[in-house]
C-alpha atoms as a PDB file:
ATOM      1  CA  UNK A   1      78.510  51.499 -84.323  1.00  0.00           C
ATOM      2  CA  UNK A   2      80.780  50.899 -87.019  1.00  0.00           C
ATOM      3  CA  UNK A   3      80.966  53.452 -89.871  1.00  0.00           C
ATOM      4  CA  UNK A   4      82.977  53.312 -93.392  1.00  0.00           C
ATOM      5  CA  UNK A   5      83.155  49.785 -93.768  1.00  0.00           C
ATOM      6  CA  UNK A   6      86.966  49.727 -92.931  1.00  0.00           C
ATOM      7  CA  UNK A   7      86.902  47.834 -89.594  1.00  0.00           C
ATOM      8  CA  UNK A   8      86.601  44.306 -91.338  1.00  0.00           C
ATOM      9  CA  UNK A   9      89.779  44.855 -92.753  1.00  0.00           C
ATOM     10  CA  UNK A  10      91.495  44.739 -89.240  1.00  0.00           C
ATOM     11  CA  UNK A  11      89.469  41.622 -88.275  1.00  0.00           C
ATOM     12  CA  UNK A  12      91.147  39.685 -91.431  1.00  0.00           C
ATOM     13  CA  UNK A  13      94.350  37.922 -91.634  1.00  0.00           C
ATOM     14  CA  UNK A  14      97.022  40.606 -92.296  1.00  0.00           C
ATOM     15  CA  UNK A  15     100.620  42.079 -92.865  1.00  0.00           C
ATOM     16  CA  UNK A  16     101.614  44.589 -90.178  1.00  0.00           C
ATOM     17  CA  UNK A  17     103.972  46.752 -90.325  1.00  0.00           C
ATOM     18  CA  UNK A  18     105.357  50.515 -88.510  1.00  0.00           C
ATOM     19  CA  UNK A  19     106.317  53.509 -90.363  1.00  0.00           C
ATOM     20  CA  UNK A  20     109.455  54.058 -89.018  1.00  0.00           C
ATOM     21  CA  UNK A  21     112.048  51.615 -88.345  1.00  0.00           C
ATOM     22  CA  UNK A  22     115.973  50.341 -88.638  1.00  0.00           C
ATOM     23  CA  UNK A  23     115.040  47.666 -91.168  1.00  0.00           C
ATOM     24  CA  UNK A  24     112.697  45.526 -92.205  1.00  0.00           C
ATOM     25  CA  UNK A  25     110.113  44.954 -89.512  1.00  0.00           C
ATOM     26  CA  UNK A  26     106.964  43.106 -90.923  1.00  0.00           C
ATOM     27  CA  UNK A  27     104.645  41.204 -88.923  1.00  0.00           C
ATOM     28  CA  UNK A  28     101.812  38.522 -89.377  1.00  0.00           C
ATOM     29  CA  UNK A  29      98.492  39.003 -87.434  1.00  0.00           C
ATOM     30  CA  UNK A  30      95.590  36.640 -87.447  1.00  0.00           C
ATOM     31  CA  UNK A  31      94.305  37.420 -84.085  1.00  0.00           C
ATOM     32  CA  UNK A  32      92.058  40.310 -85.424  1.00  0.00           C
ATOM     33  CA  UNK A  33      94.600  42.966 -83.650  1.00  0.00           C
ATOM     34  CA  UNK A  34      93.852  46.880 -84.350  1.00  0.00           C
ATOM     35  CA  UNK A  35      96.631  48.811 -84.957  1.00  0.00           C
ATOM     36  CA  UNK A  36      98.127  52.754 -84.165  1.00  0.00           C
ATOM     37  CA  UNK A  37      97.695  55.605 -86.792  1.00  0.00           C
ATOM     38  CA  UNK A  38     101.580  54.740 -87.253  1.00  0.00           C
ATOM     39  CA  UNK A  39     101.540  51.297 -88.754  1.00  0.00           C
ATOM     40  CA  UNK A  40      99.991  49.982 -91.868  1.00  0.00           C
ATOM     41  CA  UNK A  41      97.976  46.641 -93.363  1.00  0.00           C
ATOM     42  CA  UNK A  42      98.003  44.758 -95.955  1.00  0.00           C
ATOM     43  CA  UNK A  43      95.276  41.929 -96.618  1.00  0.00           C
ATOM     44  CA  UNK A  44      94.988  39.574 -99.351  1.00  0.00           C
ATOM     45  CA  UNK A  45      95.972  35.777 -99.940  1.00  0.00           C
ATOM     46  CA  UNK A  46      99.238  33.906 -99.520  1.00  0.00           C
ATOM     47  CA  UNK A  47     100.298  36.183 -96.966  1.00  0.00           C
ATOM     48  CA  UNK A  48     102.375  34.295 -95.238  1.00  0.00           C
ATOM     49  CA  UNK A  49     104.637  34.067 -99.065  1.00  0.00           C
ATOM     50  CA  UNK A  50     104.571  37.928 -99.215  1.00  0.00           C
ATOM     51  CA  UNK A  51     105.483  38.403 -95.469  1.00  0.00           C
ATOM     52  CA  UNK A  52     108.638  35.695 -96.327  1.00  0.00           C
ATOM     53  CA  UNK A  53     109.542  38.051 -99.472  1.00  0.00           C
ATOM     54  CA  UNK A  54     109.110  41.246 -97.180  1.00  0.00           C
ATOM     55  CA  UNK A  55     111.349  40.208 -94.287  1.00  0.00           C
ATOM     56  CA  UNK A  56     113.955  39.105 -96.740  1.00  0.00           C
ATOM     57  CA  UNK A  57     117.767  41.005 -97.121  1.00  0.00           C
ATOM     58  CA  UNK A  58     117.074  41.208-100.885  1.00  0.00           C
ATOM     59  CA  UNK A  59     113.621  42.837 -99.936  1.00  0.00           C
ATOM     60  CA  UNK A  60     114.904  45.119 -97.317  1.00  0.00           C
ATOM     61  CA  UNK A  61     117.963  45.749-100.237  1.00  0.00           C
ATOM     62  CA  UNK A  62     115.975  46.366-102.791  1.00  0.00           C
ATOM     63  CA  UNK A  63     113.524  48.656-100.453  1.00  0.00           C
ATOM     64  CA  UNK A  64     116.831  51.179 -99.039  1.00  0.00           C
ATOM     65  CA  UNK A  65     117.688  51.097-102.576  1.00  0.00           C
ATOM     66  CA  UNK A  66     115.232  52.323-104.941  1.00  0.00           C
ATOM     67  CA  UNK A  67     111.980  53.017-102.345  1.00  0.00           C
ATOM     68  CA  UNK A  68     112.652  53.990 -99.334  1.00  0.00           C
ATOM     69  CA  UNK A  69     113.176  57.522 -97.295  1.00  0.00           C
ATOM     70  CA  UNK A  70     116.288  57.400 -95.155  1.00  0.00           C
ATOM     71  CA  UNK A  71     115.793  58.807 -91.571  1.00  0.00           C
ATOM     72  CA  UNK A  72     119.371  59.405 -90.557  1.00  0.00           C
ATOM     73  CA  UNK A  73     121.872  56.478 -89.907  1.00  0.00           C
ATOM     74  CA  UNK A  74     119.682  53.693 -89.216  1.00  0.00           C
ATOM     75  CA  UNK A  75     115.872  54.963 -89.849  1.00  0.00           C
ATOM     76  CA  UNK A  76     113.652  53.685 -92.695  1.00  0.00           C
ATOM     77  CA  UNK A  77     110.424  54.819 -93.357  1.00  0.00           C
ATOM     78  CA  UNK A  78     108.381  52.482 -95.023  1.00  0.00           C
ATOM     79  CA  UNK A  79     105.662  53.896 -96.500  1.00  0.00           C
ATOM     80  CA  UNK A  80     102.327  51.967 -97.550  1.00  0.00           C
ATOM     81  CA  UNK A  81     102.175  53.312-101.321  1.00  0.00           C
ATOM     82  CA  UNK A  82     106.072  52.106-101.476  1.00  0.00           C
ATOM     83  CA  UNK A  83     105.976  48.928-100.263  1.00  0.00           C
ATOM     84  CA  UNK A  84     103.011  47.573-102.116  1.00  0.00           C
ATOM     85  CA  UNK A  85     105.494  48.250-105.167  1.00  0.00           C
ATOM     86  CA  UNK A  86     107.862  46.355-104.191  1.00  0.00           C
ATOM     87  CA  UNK A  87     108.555  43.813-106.701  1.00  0.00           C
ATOM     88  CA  UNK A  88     107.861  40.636-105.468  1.00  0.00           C
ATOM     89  CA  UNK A  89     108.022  38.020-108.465  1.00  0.00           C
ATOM     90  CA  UNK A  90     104.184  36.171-108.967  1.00  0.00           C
ATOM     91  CA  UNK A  91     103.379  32.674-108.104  1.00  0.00           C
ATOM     92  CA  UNK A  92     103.311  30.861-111.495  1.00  0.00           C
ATOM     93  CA  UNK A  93     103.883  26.750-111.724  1.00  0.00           C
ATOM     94  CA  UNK A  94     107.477  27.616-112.246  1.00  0.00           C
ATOM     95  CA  UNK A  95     107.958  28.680-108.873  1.00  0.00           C
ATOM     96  CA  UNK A  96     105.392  26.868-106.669  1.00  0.00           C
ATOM     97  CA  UNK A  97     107.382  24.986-105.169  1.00  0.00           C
ATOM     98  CA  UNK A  98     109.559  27.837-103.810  1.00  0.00           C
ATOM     99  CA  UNK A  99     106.381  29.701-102.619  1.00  0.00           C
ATOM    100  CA  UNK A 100     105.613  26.877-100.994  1.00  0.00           C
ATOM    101  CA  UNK A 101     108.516  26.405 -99.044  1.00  0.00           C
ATOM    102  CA  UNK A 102     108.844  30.149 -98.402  1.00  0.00           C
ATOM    103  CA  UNK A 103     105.262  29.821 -96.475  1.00  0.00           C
ATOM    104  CA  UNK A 104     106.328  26.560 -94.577  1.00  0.00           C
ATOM    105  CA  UNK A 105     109.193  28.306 -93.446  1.00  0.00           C
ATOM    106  CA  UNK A 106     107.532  31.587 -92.520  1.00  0.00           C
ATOM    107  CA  UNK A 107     105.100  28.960 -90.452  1.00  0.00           C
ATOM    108  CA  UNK A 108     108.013  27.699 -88.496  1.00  0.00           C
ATOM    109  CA  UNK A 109     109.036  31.270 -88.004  1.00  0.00           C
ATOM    110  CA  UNK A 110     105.995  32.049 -86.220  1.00  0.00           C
ATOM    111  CA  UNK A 111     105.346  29.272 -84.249  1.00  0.00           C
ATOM    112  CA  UNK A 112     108.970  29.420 -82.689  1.00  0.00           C
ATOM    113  CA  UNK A 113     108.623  33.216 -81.952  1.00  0.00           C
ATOM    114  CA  UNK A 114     105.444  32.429 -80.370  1.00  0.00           C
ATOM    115  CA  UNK A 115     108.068  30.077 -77.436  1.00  0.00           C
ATOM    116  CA  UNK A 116     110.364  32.665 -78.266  1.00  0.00           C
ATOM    117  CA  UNK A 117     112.659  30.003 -80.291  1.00  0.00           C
ATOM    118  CA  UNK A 118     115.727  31.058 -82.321  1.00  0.00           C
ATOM    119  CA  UNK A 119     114.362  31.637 -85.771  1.00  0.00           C
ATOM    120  CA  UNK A 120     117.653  32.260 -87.626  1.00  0.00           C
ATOM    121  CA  UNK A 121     118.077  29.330 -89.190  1.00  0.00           C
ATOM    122  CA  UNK A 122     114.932  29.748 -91.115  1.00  0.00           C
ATOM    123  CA  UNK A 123     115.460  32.909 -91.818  1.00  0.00           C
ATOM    124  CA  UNK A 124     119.161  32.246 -93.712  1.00  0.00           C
ATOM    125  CA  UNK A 125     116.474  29.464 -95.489  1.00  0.00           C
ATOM    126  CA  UNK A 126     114.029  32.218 -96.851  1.00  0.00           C
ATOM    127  CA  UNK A 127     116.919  34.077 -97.734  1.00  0.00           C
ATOM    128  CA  UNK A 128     117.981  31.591-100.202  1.00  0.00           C
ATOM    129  CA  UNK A 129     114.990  31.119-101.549  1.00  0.00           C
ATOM    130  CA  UNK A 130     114.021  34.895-102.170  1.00  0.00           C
ATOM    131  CA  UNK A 131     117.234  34.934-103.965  1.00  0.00           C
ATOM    132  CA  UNK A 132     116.427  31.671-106.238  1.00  0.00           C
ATOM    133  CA  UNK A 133     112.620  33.310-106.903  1.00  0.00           C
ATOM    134  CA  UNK A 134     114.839  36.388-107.730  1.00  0.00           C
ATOM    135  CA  UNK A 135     117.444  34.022-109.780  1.00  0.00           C
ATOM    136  CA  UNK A 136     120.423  35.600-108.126  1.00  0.00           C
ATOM    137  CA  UNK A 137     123.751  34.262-108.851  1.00  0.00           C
ATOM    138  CA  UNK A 138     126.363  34.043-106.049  1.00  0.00           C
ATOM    139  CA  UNK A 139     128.183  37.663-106.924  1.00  0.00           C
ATOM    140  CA  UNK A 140     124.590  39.263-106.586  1.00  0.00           C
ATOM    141  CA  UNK A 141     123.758  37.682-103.294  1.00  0.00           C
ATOM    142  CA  UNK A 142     126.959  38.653-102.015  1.00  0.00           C
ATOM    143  CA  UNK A 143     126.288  41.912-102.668  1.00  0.00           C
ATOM    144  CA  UNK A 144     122.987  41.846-100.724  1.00  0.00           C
ATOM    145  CA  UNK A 145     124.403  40.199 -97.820  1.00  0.00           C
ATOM    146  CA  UNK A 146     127.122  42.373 -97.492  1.00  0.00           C
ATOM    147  CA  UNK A 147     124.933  46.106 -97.942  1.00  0.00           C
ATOM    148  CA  UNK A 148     124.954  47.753 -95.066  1.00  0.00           C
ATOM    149  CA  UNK A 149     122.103  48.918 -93.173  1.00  0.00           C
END
């Protein structure tokens, strides 16, 4: 018996993510997966455009920066009320086409982590075009690419 109306959430296409963690860690699950008491959701359309934006170094930048709770040297706690806030720009027809090409590239992530393919080529590509959504010029991204962790 299923009580509270909750359950369908974990049946939908979803964000995952963990609490705790040395960066930024988020997942994409459309197999319907439950999840620990640990880890967090998040359900809604163009996913796999938010998940790009969430796994990005000016994401994780902007997260250490202004969001998050350190946990030592490397730690990160990502909380759900903190990363929902996260600022990720809206999808308006001037920046389609980058959405767009964020979510074919977050495809090709996932199907070559599902052979367990090198993905970081397409990563460096969502990179680039986080910054451009972002309009970063080059002394900003260099200072994202260079933060340490």
């Amino acid at each position: 018996m299923r009580g509270g109306g909750q359950y369908q959430e974990f049946e939908k296409e979803k964000i995952v993510w963990q609490e705790l963690t040395q960066g930024a860690a988020f997942a994409y699950d459309d197999k319907g997966n439950y999840l620990l008491n640990t880890a967090y959701l998040l359900v809604g359309p163009r996913l796999r455009y938010i998940l790009g934006c969430l796994n990005s170094l000016l994401v994780e930048f902007i997260f250490s920066k202004w969001y998050c709770t350190k946990l030592g040297k490397n730690g990160t706690r990502w909380l759900y009320q903190h990363v929902v806030n996260i600022p990720i720009p809206e999808i308006g027809s001037n920046n389609e086409k980058i959405v767009l090409s964020i979510e074919q590239l977050v495809t090709q992530v996932l199907k070559a982590k599902e052979s367990s393919e090198c993905t970081k080529n397409f990563e460096k590509e969502i990179n680039i075009l986080v910054y451009s959504l972002f309009n970063l010029n080059a002394h900003e991204i260099s200072i994202v690419e260079n933060f340490k962790r």
